[in-house]
PDB file of N, CA and C in Angstrom:
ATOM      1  N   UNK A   1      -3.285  27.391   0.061  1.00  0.00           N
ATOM      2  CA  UNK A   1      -4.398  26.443   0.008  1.00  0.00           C
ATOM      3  C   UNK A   1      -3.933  25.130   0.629  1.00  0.00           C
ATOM      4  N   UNK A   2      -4.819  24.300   1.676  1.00  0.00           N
ATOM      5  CA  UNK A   2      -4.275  23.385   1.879  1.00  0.00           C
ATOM      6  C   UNK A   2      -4.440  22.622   1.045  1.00  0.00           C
ATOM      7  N   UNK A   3      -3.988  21.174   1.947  1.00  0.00           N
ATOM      8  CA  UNK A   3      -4.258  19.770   0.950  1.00  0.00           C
ATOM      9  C   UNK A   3      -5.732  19.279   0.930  1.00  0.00           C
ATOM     10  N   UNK A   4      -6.063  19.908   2.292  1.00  0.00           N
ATOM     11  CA  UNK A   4      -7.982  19.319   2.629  1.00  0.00           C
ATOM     12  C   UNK A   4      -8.932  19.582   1.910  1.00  0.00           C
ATOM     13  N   UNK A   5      -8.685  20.975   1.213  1.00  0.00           N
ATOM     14  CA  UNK A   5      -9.248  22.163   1.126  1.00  0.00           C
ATOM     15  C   UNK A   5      -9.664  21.414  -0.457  1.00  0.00           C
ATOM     16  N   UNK A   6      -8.380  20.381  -1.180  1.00  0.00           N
ATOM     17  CA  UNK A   6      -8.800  20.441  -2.358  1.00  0.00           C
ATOM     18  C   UNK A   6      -9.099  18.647  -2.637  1.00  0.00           C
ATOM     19  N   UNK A   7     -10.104  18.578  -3.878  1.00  0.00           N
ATOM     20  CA  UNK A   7     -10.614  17.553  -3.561  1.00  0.00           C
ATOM     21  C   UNK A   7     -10.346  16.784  -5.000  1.00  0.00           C
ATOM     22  N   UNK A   8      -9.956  15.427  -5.232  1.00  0.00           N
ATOM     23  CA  UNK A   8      -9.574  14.519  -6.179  1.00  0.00           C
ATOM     24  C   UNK A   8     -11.065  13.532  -6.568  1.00  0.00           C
ATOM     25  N   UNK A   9     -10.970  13.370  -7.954  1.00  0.00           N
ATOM     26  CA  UNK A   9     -12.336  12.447  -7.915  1.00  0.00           C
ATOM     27  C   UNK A   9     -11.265  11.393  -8.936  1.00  0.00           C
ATOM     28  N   UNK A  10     -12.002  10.340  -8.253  1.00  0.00           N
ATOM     29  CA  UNK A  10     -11.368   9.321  -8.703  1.00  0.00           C
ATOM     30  C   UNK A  10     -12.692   7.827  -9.119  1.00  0.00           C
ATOM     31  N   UNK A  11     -11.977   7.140  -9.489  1.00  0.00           N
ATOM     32  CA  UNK A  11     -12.977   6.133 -10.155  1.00  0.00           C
ATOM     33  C   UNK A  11     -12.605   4.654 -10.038  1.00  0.00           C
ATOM     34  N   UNK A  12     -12.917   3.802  -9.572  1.00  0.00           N
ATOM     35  CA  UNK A  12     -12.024   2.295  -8.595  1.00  0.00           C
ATOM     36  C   UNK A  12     -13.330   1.686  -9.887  1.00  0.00           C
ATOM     37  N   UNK A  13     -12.440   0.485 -10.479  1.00  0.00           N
ATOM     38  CA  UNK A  13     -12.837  -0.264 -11.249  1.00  0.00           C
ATOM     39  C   UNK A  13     -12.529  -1.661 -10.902  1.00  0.00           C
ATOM     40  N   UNK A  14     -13.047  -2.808 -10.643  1.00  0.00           N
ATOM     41  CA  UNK A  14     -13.265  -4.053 -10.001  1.00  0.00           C
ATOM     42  C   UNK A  14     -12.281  -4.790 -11.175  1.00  0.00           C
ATOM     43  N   UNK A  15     -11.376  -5.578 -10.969  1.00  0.00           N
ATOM     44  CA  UNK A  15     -10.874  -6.133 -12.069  1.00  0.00           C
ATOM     45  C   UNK A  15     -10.563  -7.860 -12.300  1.00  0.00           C
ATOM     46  N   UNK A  16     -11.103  -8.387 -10.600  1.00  0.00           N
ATOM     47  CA  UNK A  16     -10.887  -9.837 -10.477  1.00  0.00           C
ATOM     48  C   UNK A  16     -11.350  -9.623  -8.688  1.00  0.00           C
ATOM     49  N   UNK A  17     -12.475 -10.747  -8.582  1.00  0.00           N
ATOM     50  CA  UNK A  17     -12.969 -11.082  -7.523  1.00  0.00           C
ATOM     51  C   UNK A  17     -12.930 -12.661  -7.503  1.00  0.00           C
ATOM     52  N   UNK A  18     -12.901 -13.443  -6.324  1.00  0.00           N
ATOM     53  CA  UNK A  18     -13.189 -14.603  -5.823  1.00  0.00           C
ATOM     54  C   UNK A  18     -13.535 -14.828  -4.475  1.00  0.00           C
ATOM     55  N   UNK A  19     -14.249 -16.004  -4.529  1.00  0.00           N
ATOM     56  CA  UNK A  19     -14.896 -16.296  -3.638  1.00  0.00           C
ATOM     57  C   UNK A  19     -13.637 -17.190  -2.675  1.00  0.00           C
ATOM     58  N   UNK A  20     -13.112 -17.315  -1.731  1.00  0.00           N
ATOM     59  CA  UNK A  20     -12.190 -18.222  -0.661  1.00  0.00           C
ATOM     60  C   UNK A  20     -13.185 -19.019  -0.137  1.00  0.00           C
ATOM     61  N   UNK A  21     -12.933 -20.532  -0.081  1.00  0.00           N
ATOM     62  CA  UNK A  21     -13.435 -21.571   0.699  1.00  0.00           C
ATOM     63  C   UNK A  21     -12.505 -22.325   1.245  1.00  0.00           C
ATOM     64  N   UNK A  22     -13.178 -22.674   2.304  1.00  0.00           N
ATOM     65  CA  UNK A  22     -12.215 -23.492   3.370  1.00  0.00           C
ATOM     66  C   UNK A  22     -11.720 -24.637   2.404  1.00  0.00           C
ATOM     67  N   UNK A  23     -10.578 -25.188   3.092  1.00  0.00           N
ATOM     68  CA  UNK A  23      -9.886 -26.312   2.627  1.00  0.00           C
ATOM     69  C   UNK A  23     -10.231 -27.367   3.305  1.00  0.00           C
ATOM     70  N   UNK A  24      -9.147 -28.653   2.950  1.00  0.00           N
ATOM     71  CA  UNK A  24     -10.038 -29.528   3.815  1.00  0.00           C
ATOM     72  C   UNK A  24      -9.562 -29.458   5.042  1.00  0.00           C
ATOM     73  N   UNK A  25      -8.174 -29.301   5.401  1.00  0.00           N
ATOM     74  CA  UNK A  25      -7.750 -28.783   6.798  1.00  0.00           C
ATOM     75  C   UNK A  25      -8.332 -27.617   7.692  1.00  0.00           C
ATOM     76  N   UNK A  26      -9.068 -26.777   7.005  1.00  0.00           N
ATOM     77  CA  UNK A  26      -9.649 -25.273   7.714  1.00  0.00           C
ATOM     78  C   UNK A  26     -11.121 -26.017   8.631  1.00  0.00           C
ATOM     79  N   UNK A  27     -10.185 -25.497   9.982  1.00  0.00           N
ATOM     80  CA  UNK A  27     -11.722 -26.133  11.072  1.00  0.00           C
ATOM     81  C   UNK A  27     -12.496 -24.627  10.820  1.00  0.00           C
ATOM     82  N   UNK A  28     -12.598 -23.125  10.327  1.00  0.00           N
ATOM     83  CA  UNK A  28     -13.297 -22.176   9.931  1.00  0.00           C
ATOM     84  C   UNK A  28     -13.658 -22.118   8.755  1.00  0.00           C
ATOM     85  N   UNK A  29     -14.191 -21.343   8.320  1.00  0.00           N
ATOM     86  CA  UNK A  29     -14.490 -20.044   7.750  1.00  0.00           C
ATOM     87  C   UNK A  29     -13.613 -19.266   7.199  1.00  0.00           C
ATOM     88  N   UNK A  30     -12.806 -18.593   6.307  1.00  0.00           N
ATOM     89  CA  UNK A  30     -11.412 -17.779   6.294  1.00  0.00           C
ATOM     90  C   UNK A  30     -12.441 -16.262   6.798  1.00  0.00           C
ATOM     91  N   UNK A  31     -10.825 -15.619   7.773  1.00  0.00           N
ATOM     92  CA  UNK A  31     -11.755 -14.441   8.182  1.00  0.00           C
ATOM     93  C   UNK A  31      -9.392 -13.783   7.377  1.00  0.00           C
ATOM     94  N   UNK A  32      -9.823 -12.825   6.392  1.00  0.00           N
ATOM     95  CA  UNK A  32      -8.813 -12.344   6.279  1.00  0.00           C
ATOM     96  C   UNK A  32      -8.966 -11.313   6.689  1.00  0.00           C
ATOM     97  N   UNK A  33      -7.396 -10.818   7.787  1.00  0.00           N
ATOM     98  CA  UNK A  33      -7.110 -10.198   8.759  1.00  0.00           C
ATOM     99  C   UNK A  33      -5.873  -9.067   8.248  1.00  0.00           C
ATOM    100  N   UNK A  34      -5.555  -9.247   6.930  1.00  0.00           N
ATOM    101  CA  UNK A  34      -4.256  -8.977   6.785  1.00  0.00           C
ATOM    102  C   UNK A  34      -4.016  -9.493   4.636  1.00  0.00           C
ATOM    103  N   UNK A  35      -3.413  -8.074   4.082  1.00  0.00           N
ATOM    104  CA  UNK A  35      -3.333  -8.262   2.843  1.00  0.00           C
ATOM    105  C   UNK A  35      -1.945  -7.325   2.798  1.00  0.00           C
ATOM    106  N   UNK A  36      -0.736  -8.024   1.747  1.00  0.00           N
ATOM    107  CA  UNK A  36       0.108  -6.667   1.237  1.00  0.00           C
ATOM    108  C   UNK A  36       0.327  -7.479  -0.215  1.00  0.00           C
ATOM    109  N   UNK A  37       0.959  -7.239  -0.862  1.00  0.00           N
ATOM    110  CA  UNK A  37       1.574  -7.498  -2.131  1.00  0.00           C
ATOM    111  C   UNK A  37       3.472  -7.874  -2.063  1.00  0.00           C
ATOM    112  N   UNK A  38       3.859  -9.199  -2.979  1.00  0.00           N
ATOM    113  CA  UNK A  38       5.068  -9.115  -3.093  1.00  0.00           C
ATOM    114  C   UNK A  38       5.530  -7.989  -4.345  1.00  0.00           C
ATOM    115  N   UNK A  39       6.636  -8.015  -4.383  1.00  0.00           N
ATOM    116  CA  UNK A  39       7.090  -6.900  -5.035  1.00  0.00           C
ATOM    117  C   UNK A  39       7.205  -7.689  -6.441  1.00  0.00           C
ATOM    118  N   UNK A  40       6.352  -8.710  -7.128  1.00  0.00           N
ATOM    119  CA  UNK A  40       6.425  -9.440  -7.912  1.00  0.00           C
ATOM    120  C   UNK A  40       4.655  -9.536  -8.908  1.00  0.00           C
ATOM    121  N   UNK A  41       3.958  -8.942  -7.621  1.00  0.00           N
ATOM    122  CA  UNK A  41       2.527  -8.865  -7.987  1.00  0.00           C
ATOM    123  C   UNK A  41       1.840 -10.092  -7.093  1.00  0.00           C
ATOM    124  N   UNK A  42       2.230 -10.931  -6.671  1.00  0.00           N
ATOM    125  CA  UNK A  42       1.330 -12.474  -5.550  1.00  0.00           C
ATOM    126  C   UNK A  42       1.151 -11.106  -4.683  1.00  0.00           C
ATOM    127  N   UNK A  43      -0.682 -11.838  -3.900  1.00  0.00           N
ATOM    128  CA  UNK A  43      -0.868 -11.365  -2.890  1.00  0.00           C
ATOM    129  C   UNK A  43      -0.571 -12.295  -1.359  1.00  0.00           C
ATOM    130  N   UNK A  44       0.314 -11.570  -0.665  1.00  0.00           N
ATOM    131  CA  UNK A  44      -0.059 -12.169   0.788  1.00  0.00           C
ATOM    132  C   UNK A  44      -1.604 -12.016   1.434  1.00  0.00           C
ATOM    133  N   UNK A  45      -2.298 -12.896   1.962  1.00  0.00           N
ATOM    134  CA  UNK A  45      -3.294 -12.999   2.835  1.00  0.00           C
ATOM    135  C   UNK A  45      -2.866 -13.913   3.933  1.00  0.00           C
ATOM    136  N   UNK A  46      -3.354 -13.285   5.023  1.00  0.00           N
ATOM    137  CA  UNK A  46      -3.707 -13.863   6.508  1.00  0.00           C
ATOM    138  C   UNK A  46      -4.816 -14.389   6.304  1.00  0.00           C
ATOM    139  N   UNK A  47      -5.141 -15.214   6.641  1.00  0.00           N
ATOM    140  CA  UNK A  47      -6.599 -16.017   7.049  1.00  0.00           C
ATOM    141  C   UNK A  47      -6.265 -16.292   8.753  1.00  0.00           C
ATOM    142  N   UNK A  48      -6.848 -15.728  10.120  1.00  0.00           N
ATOM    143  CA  UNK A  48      -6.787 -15.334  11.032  1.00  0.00           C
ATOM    144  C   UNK A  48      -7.512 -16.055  11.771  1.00  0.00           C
ATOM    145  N   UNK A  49      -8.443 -16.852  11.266  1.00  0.00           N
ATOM    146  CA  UNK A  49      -9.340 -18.279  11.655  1.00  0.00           C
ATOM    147  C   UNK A  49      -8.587 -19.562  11.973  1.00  0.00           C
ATOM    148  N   UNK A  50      -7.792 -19.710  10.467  1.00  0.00           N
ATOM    149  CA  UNK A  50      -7.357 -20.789  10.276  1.00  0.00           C
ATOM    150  C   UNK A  50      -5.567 -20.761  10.679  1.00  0.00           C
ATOM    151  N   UNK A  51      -4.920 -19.765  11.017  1.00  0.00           N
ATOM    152  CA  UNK A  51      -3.879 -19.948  11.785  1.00  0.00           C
ATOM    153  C   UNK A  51      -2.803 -19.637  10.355  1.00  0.00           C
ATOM    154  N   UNK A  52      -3.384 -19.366   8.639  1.00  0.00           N
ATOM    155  CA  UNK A  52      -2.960 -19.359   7.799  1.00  0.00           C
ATOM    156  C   UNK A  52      -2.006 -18.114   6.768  1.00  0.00           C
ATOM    157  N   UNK A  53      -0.950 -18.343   6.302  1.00  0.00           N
ATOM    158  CA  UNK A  53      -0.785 -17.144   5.681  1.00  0.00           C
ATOM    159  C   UNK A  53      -0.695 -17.988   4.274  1.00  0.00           C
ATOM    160  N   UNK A  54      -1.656 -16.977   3.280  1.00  0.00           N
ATOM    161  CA  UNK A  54      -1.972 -17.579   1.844  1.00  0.00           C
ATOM    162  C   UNK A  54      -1.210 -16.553   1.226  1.00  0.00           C
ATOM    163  N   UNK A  55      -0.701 -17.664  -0.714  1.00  0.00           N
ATOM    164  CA  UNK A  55       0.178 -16.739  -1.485  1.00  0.00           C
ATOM    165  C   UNK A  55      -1.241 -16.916  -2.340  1.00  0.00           C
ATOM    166  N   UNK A  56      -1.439 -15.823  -3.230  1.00  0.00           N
ATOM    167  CA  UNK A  56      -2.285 -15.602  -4.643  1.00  0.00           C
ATOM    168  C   UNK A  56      -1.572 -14.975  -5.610  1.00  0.00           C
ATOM    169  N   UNK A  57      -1.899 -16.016  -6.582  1.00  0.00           N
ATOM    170  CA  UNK A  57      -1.441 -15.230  -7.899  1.00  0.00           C
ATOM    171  C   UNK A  57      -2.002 -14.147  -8.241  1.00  0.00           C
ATOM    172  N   UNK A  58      -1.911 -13.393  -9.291  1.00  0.00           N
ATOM    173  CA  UNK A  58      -2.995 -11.989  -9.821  1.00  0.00           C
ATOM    174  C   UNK A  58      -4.396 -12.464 -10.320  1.00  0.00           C
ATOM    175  N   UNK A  59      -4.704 -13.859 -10.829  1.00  0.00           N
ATOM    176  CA  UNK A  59      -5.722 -14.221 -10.597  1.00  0.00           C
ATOM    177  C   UNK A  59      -6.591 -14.735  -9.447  1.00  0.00           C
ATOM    178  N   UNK A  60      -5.981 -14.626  -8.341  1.00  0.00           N
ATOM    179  CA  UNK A  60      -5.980 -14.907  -6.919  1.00  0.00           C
ATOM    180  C   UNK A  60      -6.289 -16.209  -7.061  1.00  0.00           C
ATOM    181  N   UNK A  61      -5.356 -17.096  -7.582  1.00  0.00           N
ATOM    182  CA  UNK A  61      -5.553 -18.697  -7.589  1.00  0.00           C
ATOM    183  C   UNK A  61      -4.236 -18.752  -6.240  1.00  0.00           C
ATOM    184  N   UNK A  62      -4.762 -19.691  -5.157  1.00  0.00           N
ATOM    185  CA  UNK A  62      -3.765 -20.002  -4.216  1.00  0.00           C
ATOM    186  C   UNK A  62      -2.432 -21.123  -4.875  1.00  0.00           C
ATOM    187  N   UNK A  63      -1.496 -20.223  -4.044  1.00  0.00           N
ATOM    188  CA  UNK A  63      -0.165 -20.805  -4.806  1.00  0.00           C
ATOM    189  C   UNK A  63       0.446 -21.924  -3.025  1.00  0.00           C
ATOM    190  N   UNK A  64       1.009 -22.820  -4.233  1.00  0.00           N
ATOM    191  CA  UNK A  64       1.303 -23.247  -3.305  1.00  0.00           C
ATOM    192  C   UNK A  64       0.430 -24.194  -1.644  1.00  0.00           C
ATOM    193  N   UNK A  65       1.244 -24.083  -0.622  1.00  0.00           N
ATOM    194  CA  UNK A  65       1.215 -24.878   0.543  1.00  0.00           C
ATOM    195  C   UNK A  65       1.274 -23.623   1.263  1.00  0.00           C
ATOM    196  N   UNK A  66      -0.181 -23.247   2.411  1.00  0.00           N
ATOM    197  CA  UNK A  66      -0.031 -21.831   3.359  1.00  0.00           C
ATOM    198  C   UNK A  66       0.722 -22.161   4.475  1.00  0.00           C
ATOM    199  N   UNK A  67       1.150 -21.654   5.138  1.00  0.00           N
ATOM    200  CA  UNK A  67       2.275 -21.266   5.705  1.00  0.00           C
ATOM    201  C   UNK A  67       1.184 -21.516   7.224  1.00  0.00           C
ATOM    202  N   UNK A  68       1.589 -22.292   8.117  1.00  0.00           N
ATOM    203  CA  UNK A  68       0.951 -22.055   9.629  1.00  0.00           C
ATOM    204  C   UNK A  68       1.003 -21.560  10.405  1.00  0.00           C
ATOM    205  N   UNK A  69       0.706 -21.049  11.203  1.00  0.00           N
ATOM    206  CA  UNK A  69       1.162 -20.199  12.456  1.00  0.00           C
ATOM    207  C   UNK A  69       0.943 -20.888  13.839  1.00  0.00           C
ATOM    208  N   UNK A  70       1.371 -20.938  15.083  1.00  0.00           N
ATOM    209  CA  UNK A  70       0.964 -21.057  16.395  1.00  0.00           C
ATOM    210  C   UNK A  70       0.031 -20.258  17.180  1.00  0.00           C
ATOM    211  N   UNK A  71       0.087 -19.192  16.383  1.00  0.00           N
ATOM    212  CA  UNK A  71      -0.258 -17.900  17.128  1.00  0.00           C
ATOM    213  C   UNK A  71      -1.778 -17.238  15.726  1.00  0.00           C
ATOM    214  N   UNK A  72      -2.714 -16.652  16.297  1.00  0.00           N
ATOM    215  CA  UNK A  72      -3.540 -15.788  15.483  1.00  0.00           C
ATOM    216  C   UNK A  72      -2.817 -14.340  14.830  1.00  0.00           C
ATOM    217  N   UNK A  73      -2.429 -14.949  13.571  1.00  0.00           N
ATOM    218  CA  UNK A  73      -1.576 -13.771  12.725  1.00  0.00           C
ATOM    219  C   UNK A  73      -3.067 -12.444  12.643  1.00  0.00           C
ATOM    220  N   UNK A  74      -1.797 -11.447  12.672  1.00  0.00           N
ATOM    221  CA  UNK A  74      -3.077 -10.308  12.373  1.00  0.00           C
ATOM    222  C   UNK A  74      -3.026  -9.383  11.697  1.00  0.00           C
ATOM    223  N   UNK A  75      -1.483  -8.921  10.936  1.00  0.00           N
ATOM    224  CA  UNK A  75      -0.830  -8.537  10.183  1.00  0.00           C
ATOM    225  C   UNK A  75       0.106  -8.735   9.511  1.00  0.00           C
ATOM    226  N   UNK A  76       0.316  -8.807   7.960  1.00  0.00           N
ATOM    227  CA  UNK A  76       1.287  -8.730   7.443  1.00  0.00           C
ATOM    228  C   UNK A  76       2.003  -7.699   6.609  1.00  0.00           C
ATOM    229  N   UNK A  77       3.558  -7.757   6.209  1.00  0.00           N
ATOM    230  CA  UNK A  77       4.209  -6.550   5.539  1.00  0.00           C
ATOM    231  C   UNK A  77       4.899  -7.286   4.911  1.00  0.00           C
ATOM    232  N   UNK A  78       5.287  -7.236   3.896  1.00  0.00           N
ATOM    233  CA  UNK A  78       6.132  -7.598   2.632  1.00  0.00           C
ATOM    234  C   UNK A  78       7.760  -6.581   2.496  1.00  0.00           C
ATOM    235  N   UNK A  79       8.257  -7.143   3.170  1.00  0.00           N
ATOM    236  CA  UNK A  79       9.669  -6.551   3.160  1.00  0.00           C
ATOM    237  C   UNK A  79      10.341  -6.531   1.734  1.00  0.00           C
ATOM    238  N   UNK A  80      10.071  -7.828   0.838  1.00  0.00           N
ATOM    239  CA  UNK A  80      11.397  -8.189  -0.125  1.00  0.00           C
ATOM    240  C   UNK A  80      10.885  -9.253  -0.780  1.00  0.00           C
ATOM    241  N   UNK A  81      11.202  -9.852  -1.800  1.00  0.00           N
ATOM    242  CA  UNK A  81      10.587 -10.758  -2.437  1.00  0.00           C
ATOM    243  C   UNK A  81      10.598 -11.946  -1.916  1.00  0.00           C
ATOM    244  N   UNK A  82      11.264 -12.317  -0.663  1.00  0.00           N
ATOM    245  CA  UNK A  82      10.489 -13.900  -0.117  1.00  0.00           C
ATOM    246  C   UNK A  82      10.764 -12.883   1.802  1.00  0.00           C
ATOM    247  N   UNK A  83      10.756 -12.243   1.713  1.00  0.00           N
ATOM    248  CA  UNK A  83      10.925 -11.822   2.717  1.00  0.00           C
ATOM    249  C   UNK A  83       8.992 -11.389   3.440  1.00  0.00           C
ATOM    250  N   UNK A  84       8.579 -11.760   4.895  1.00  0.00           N
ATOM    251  CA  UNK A  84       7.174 -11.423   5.265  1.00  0.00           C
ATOM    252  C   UNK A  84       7.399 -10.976   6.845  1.00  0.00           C
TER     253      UNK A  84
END
């Protein structure tokens, strides 16, 4: 039997949403381009508008000062606990 063949039901439960608004530096809109997790539980986000990489706590409250870029980030990966 394959793997195709058989089918999993599963059930995704919402557990914390927020709304992102620009800052006062953001000449956009946040368009996030890019999400992974540290190995600590913070989420990395790209914001791909604003040239930004954001930390979130598990309540997705922004931590910290985002990180700038020169360039339109478009992905990120979480190597290690301060490692991106």
């Amino acid at each position: 039997m394959s793997l195709s063949s058989q089918l999993i039901q599963v059930t995704l439960e919402l557990l914390v949403s927020v709304d992102l608004h620009k800052n006062g530096d953001d000449k956009e809109g946040l368009l996030l381009s890019g999400l992974d997790f540290l190995p600590d539980g913070r989420l990395v986000a790209l914001d791909n508008k604003n040239k930004k990489c954001i930390i979130l706590n598990e309540l997705l409250q922004r931590l910290g000062t985002p990180y700038k870029f020169k360039f339109f980030p478009h992905s990120v990966v979480c190597v290690s606990h301060d490692e991106l």
